[in-house]
Protein backbone atom coordinates (compact mmCIF):
# COMPACT_ATOMS: atom_id res chain seq x y z
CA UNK A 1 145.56 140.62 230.56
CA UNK A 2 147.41 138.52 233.24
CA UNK A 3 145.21 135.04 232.12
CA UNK A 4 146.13 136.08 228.67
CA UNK A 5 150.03 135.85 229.50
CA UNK A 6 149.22 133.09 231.05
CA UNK A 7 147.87 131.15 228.40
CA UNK A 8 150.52 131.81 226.32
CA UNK A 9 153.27 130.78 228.81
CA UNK A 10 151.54 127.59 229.04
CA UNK A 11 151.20 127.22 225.62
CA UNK A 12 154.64 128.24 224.66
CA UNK A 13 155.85 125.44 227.76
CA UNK A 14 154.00 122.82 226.14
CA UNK A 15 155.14 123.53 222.78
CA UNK A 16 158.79 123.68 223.82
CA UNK A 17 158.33 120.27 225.77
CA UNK A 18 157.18 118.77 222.63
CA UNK A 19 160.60 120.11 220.71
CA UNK A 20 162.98 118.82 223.65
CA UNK A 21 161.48 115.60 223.91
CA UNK A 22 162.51 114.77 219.98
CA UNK A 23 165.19 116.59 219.45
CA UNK A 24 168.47 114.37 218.76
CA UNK A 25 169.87 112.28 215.73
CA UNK A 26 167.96 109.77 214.14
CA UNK A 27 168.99 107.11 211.70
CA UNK A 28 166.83 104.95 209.10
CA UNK A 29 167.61 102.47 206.37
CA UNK A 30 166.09 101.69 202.76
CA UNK A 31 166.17 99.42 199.77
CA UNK A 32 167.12 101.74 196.81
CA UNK A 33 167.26 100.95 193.50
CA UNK A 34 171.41 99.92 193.72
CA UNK A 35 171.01 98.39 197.19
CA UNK A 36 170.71 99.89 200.57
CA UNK A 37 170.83 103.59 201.52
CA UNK A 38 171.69 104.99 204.61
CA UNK A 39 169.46 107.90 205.94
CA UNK A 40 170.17 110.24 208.61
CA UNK A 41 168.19 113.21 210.12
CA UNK A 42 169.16 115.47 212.97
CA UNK A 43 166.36 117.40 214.54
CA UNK A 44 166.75 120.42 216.72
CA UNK A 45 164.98 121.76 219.22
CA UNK A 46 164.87 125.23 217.60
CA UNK A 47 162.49 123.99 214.73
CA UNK A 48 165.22 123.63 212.54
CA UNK A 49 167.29 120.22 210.98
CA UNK A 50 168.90 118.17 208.16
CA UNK A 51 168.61 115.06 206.05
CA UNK A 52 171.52 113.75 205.01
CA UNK A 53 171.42 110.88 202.43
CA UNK A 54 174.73 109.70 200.66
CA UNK A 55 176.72 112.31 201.52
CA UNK A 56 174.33 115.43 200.36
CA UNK A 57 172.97 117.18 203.53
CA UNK A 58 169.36 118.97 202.99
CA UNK A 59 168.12 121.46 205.58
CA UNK A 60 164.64 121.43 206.44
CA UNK A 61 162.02 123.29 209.17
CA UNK A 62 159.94 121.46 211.13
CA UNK A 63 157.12 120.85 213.32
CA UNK A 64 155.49 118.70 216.19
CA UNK A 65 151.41 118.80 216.62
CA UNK A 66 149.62 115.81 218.72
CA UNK A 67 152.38 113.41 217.97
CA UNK A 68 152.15 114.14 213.83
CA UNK A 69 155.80 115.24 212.55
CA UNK A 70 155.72 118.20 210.14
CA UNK A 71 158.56 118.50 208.04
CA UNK A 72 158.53 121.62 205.51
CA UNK A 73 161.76 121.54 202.82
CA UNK A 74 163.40 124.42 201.65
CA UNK A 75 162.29 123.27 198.02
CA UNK A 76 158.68 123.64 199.32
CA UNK A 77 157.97 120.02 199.73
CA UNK A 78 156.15 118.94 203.06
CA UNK A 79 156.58 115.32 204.48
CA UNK A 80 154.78 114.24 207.72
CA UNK A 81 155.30 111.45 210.50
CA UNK A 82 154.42 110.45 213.52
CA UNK A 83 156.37 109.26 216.80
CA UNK A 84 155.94 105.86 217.64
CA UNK A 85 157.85 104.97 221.25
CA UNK A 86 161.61 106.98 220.90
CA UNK A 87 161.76 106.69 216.80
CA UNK A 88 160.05 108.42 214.25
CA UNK A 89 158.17 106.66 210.96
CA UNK A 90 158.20 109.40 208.46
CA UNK A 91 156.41 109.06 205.17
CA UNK A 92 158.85 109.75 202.17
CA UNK A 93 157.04 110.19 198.40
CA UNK A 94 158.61 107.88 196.39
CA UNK A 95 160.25 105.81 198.82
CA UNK A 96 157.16 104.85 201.33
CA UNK A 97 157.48 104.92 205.43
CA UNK A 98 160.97 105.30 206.89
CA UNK A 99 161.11 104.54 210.53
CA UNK A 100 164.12 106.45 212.01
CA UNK A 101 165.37 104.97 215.06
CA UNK A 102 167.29 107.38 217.98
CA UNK A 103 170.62 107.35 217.77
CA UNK A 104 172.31 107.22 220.97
């Protein structure tokens, strides 16, 4: 029983590292049909965050395994990404790879 709890404690240690170590505002920028559009995503560490794009805000749920960014919408759409340095390149359907930058 005690190696059991502590396996998880690990586990649940490295899993909150991962969270902590992304967590923050992020900012990217794309070519839309009328010109360019302004993205911005705020992730926190509690799994949850929010795109907002042109003024509409979106909440999402999300996820970090091996470096691969899983991002599950409320409308049941799910996007993934991966970290590359202190930024995040996110691949959006429709639009292609969006690499969102820390804000600081």
């Amino acid at each position: 029983m005690r190696r059991i709890m502590t396996f998880l404690m690990v586990l649940f240690l490295c899993a909150c590292g991962g969270a902590a170590d992304i967590s923050g505002d992020y900012a990217a920028s794309h070519q839309g049909l009328s010109g360019p559009v302004d993205v911005r995503m705020t992730i926190a560490a509690d799994g949850n965050g929010r795109w907002e794009i042109g003024g509409e805000h979106m909440p999402f749920l999300w996820s970090l395994r091996s470096e691969i960014l899983t991002i599950h919408a409320r409308e049941g759409a799910v996007v993934e990404g991966v970290r590359e340095g202190d930024a995040l390149r996110v691949d959006v359907p429709g639009v292609g790879a969006l690499l969102f930058v820390r804000r600081k």
